[in-house]
Protein backbone atom coordinates (compact mmCIF):
# COMPACT_ATOMS: atom_id res chain seq x y z
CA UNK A 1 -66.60 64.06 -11.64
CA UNK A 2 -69.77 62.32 -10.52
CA UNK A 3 -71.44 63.04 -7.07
CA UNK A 4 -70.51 59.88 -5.47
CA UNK A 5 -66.51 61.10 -6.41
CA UNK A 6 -67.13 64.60 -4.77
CA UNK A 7 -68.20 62.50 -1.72
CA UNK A 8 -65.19 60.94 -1.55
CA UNK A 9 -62.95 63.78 -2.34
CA UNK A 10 -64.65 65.52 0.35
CA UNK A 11 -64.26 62.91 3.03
CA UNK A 12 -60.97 63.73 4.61
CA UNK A 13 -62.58 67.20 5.23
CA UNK A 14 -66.02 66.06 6.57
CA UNK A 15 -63.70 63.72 8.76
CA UNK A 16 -61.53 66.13 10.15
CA UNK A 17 -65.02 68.60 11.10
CA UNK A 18 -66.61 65.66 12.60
CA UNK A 19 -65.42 65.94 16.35
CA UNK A 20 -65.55 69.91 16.23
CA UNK A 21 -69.35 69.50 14.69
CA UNK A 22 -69.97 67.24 17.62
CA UNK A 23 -68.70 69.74 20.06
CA UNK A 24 -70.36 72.59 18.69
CA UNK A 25 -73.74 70.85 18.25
CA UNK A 26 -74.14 71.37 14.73
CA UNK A 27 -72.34 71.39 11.60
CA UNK A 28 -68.97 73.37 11.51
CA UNK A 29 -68.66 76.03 8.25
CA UNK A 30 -65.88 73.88 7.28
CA UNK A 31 -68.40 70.60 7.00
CA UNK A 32 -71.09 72.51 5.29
CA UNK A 33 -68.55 73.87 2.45
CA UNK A 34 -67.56 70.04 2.08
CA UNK A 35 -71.15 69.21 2.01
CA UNK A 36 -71.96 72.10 -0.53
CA UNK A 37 -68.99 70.70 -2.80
CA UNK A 38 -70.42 67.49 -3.08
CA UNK A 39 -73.81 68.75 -4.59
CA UNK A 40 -76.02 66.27 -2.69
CA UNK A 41 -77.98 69.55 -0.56
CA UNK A 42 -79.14 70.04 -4.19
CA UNK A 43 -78.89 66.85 -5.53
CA UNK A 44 -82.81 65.81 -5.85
CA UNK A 45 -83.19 70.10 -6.83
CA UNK A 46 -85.50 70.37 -10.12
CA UNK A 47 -82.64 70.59 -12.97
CA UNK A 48 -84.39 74.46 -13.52
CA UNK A 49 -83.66 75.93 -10.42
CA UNK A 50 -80.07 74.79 -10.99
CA UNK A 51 -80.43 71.81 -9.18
CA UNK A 52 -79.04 68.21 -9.70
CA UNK A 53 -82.30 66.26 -11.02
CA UNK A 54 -80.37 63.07 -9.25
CA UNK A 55 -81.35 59.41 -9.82
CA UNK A 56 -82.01 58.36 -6.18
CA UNK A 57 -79.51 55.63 -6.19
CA UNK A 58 -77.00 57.70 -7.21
CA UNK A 59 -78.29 60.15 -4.14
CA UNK A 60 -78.83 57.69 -2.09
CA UNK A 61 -75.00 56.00 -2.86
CA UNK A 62 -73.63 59.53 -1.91
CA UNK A 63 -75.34 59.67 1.28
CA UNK A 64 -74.21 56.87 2.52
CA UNK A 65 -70.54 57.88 1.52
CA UNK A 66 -70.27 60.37 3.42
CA UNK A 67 -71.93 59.20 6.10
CA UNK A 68 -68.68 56.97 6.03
CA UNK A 69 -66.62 59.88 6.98
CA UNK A 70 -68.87 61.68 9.14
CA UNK A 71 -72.63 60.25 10.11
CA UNK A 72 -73.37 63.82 11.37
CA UNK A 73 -72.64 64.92 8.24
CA UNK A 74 -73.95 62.38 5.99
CA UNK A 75 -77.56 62.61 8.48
CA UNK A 76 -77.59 66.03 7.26
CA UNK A 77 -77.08 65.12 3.88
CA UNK A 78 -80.16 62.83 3.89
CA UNK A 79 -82.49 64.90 5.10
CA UNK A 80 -81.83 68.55 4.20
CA UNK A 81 -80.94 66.99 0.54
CA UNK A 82 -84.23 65.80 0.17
CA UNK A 83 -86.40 69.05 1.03
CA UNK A 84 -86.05 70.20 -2.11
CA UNK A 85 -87.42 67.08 -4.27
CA UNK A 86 -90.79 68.30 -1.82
CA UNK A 87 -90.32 71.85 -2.24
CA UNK A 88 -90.51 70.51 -5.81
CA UNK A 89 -94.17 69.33 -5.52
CA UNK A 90 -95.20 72.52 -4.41
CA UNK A 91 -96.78 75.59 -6.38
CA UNK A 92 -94.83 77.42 -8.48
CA UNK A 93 -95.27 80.13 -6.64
CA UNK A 94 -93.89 78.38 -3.42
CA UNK A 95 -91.07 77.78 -5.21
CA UNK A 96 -90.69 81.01 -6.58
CA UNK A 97 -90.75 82.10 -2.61
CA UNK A 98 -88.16 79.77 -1.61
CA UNK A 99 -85.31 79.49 -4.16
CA UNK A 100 -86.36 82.88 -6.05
CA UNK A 101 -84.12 84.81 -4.07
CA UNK A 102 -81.37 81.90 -3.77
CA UNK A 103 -81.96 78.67 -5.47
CA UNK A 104 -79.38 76.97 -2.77
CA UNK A 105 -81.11 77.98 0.10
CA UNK A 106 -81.64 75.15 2.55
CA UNK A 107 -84.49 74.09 4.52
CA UNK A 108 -84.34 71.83 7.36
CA UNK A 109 -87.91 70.13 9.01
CA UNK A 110 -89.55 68.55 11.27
CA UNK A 111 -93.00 66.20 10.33
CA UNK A 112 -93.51 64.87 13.37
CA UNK A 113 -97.35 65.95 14.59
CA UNK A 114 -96.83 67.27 17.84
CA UNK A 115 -97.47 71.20 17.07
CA UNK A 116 -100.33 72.48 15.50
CA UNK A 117 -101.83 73.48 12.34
CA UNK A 118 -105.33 74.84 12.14
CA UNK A 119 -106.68 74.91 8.50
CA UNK A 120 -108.06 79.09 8.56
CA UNK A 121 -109.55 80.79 5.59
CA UNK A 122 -106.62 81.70 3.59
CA UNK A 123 -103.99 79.47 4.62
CA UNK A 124 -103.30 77.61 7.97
CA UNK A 125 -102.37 78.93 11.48
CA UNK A 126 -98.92 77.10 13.04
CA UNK A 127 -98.45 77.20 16.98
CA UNK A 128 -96.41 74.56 19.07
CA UNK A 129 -93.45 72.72 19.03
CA UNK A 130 -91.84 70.48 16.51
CA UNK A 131 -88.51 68.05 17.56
CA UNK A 132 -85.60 66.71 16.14
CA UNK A 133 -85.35 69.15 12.93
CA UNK A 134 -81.40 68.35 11.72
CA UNK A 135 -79.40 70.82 10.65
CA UNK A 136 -81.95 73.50 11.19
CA UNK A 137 -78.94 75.76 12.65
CA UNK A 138 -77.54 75.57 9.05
CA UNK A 139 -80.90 76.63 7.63
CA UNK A 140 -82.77 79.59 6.64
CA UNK A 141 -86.40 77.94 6.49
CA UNK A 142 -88.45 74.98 7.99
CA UNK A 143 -90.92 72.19 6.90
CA UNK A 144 -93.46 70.87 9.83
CA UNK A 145 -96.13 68.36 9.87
CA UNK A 146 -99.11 68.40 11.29
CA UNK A 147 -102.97 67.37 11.36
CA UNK A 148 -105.14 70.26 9.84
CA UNK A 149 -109.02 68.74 9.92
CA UNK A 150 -109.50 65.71 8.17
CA UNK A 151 -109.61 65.35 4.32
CA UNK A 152 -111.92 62.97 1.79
CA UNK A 153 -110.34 61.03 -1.06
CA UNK A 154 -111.99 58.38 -3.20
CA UNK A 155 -114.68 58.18 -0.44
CA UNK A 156 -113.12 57.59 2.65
CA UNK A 157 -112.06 60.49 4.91
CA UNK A 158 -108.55 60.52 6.98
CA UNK A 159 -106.69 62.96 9.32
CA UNK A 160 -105.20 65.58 6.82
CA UNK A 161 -101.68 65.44 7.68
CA UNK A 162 -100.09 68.87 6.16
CA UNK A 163 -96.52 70.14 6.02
CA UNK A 164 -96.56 73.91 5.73
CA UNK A 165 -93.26 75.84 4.93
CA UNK A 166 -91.80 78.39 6.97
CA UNK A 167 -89.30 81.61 7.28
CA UNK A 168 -86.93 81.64 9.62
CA UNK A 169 -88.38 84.72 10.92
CA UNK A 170 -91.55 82.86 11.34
CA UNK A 171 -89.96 80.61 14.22
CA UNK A 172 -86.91 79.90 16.81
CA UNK A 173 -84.53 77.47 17.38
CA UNK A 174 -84.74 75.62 20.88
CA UNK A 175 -81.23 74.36 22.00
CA UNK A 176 -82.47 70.82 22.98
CA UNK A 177 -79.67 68.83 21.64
CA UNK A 178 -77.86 67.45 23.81
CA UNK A 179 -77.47 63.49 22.89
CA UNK A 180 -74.39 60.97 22.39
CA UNK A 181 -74.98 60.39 19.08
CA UNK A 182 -75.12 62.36 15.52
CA UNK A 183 -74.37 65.47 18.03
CA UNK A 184 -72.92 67.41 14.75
CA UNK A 185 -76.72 67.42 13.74
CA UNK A 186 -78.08 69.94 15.74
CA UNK A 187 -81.37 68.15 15.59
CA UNK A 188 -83.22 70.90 18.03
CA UNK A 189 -86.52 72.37 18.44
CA UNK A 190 -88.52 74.37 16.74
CA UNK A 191 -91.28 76.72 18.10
CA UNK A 192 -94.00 78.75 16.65
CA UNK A 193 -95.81 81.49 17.89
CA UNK A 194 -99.40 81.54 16.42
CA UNK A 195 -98.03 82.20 12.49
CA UNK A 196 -100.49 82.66 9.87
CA UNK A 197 -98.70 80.81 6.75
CA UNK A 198 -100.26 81.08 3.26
CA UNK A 199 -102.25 78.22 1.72
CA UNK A 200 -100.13 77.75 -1.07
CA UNK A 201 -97.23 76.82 1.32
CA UNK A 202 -98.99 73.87 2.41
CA UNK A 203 -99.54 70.31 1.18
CA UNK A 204 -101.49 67.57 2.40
CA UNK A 205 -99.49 63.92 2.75
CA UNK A 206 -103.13 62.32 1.55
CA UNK A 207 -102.70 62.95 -1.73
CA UNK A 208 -98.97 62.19 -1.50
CA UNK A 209 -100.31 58.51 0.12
CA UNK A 210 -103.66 57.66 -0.10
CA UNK A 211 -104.29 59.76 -3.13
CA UNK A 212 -101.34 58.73 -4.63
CA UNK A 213 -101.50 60.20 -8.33
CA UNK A 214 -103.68 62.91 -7.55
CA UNK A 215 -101.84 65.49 -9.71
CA UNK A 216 -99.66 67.98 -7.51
CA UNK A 217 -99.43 71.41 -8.87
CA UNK A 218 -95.40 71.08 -9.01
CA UNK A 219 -95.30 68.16 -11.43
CA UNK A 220 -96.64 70.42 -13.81
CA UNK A 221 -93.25 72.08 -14.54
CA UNK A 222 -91.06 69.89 -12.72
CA UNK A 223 -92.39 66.65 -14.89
CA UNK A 224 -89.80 63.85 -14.46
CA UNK A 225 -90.02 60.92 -12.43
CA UNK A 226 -88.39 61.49 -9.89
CA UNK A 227 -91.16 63.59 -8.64
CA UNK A 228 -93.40 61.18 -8.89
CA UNK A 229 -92.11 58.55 -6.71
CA UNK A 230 -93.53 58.44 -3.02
CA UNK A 231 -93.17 60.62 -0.39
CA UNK A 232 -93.24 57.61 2.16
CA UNK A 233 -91.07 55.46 0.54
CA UNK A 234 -88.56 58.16 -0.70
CA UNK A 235 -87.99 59.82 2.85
CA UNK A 236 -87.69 56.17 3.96
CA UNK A 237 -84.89 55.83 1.82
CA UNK A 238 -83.01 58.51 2.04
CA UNK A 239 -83.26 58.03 6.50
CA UNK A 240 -82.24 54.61 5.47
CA UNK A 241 -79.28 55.56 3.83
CA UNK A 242 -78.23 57.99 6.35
CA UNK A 243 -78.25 55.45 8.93
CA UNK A 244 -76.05 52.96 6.87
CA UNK A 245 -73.49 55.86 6.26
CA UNK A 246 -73.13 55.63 10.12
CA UNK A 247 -72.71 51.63 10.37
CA UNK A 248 -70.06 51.82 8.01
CA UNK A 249 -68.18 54.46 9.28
CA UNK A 250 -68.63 52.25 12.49
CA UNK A 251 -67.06 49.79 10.42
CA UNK A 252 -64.37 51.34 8.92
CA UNK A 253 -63.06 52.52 12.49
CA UNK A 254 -63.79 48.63 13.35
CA UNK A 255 -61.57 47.36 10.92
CA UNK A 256 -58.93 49.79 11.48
CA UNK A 257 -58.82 49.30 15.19
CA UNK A 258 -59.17 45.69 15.37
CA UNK A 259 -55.95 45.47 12.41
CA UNK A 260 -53.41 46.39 15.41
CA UNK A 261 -54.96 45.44 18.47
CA UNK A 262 -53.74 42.97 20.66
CA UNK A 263 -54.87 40.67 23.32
CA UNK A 264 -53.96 41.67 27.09
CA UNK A 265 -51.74 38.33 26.48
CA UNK A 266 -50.13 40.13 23.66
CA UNK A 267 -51.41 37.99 20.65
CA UNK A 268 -52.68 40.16 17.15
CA UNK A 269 -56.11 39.91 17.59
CA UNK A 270 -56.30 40.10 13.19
CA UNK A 271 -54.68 36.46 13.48
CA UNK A 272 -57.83 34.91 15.56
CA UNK A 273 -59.88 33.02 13.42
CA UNK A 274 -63.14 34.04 14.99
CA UNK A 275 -62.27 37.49 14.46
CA UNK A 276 -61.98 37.18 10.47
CA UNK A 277 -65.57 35.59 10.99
CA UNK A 278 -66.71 38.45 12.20
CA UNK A 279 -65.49 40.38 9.75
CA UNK A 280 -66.72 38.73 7.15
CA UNK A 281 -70.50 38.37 8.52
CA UNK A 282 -70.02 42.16 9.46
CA UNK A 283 -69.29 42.71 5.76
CA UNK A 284 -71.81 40.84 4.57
CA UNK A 285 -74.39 41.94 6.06
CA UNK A 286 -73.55 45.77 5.30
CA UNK A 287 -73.11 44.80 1.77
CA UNK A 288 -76.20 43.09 1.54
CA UNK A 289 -78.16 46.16 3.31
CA UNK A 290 -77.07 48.77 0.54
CA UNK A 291 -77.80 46.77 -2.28
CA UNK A 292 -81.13 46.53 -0.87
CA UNK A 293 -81.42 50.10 -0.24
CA UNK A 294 -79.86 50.43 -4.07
CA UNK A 295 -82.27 48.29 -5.55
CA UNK A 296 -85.11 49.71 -4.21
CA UNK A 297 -84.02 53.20 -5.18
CA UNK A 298 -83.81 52.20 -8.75
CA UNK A 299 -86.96 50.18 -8.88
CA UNK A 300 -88.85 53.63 -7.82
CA UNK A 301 -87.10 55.23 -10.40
CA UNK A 302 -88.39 52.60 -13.01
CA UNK A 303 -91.58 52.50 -11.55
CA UNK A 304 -91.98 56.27 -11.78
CA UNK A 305 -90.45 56.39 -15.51
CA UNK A 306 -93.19 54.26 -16.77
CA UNK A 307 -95.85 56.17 -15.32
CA UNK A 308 -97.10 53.71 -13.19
CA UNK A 309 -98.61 53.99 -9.29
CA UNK A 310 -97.39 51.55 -7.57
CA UNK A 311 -99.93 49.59 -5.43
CA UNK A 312 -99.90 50.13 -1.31
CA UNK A 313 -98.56 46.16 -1.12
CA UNK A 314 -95.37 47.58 -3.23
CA UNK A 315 -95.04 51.13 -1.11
CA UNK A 316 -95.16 49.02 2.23
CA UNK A 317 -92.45 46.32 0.62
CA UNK A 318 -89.86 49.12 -0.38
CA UNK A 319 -90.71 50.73 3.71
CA UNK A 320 -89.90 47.37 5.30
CA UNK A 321 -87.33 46.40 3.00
CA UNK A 322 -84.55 49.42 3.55
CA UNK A 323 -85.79 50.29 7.02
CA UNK A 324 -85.16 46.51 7.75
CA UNK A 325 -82.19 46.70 6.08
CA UNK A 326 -80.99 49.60 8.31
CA UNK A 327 -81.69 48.09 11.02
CA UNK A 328 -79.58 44.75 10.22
CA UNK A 329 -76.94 47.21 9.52
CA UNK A 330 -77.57 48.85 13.01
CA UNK A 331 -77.64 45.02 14.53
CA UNK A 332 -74.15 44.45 12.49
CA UNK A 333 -72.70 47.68 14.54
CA UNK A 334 -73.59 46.20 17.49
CA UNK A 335 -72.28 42.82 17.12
CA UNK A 336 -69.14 44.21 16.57
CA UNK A 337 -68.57 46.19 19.50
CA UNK A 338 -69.81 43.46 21.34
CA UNK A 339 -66.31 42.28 20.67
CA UNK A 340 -64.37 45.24 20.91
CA UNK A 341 -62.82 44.50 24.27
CA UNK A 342 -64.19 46.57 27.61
CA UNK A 343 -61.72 49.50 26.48
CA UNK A 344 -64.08 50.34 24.12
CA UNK A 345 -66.49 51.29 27.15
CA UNK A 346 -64.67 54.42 27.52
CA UNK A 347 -66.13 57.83 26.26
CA UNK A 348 -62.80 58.58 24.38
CA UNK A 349 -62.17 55.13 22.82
CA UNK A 350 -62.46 56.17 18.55
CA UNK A 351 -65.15 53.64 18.56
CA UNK A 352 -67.37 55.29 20.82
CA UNK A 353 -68.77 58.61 19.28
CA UNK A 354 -68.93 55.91 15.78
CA UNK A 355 -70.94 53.66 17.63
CA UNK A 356 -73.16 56.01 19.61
CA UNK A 357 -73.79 57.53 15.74
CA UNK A 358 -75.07 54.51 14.37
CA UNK A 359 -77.43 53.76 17.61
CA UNK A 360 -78.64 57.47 16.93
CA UNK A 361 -79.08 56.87 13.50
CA UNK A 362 -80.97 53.42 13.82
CA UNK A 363 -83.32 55.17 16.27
CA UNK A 364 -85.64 57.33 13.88
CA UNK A 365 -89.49 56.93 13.69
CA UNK A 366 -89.51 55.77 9.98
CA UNK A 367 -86.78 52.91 10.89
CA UNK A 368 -89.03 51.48 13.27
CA UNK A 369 -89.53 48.27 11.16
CA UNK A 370 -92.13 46.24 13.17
CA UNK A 371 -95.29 47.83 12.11
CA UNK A 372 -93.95 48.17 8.64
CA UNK A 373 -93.66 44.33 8.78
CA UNK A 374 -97.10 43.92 9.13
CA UNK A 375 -97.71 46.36 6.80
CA UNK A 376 -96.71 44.48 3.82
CA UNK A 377 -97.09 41.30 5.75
CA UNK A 378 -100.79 41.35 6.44
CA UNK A 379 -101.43 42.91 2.77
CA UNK A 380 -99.61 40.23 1.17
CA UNK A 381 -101.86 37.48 3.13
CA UNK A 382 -104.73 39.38 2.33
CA UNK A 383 -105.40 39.88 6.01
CA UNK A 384 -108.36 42.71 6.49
CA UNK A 385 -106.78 43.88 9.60
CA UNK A 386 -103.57 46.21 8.21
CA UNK A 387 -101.24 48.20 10.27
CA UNK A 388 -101.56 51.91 9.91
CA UNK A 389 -98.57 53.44 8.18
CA UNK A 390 -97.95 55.88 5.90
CA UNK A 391 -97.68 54.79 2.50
């Protein structure tokens, strides 16, 4: 049975755990089993440490089918799943650290820079705060970002952004989440307390971006290509595919609802013309937004099997392209409840909690889509001014 036919086997059960998730603020023991079934936590796992080795469409194709049944879920899916293809990149003896012990262990993160990591002589010292990690209540380890000096590649010197890897004895979870969408995520704080974490459970994102190719000391065992496709791109597509997960669960529930509804003068709203148009725009524009999301998934792949590094023009096309196409998805979801009557206003109409869980969704950093616009945009001009992105 492939992965994609797990994800679907397990739907009725991520379904039926979504509302209790939500209540509970983070994944219910029943979801995570149904999660763990489907193999996608290990999915992009080096094939040595038991893992899936995963072609990223066919990752990326199960994320968004279970985001179908539950986005909460399928969220989690996308970005605990893909801690391991990192984890990957790492030293052997990082790895050895982590999945040594128990080679399904999960790791949640959290890359945003807003803590601190101070580069010390024999590793890096983590203090601060770090938001948003999903699924860290489900998790027994951490990845956070941060700015540790500045680093020199080829010349030219940037800010060394670093993730480190942590314990969870190394840190606490703030309850923070409290949100009206992808509740079931538990996406809360995490704080550190002055930790000293050894250097070789750190990694700067310059080589992963502007030093792209700089050989990483996990490739040397874990050789294939899928750990040599980009960071950037790669954790742009699997938050891409997490949000479109959410749309068409969103959709699904639209579809459903709108099959029996009636007007308030009693007519089958399925019979109105400019409801079928709907539809079908609705569809199409889903449809179109995870073949995108497909296609560039397998053109990394390719790219990576032939060795290749692909230029920053081609990293900032594949960002635009599936955050752009998340967010058309995310525009689709709201079209639609546009014209889902004013009963779908209330907190307990079944489109609600769908529709607030595709707004969540939608909202992530690495979605924002106007700056990666420019990114490609400008470089495709040839314009000297270029918007700053990771790449």
């Amino acid at each position: 049975m492939s992965m994609i036919d797990k994800a679907r086997a397990a739907a009725p059960a991520l379904a039926a755990a979504d509302a209790a998730s939500a209540e509970q603020g983070k994944l219910t023991e029943a979801a995570v089993a149904a999660l763990e079934s489907t193999g996608v936590l290990r999915a992009l796992q080096p094939a040595r440490w038991g893992g899936g080795e995963a072609h990223l469409a066919e990752y990326a194709d199960t994320v968004i089918e279970i985001g179908r049944a539950s986005a909460s879920a399928g969220w989690v899916a996308s970005v605990v799943g893909v801690h391991p293809w990192q984890i990957a990149l790492f030293p052997e003896e990082t790895q050895k650290e982590v999945w040594g012990d128990d080679p399904g262990r999960r790791i949640a993160s959290s890359y945003t820079p807003t803590g601190r990591i101070e580069k010390v002589p024999g590793g890096y010292r983590v203090s601060g705060r770090w938001s948003f990690s999903s699924g860290s209540g489900i998790c027994s380890g951490v990845i956070l970002g941060g700015i540790a000096g500045r680093r020199e590649v080829n010349g030219t010197e940037y800010p060394d952004f670093t993730s480190v890897i942590l314990d969870e004895a190394d840190y606490r979870i703030e309850d923070t989440w409290n949100v009206a969408g992808l509740r079931g995520t538990g996406s809360n704080d995490i704080v550190v307390d002055g930790v000293l974490v050894p250097e070789h459970r750190g990694q700067s994102h310059v080589h992963y971006t502007h030093g792209l190719g700089t050989p990483l000391p996990g490739q040397e065992l874990n050789d294939g290509p899928l750990y040599r496709t980009p960071w950037a791109v790669t954790f742009n597509l699997i938050i891409a595919a997490g949000a479109l997960g959410a749309c068409l669960g969103f959709y699904d529930q639209w579809v459903t609802e709108t099959r029996a509804r009636r007007t308030n003068y009693g007519q089958l709203l399925r019979e109105e013309p400019v409801v079928q148009d709907h539809l079908a725009e609705a569809a199409w524009q889903l449809d179109a937004a995870v073949l995108k999301v497909r296609r560039t998934a397998s053109e990394l792949m390719e790219h990576a099997e032939r060795g290749g590094i692909p230029s920053p023009e081609q990293r900032a096309f594949w960002r635009w392209d599936v955050a752009r196409s998340a967010n058309a998805a995310v525009d689709t979801v709201q079209e639609l409840m546009r014209v889902s009557s004013g009963r779908s206003a209330f907190v307990d109409h079944p489109l609600q909690t769908r529709f607030q869980d595709a707004i969540a969704a939608g909202s992530h950093a690495f979605l924002f889509d106007d700056p990666l616009a420019k990114a490609w945009g400008g470089r495709h001009l040839g314009a000297e001014k270029l918007a700053e992105v990771h790449l």
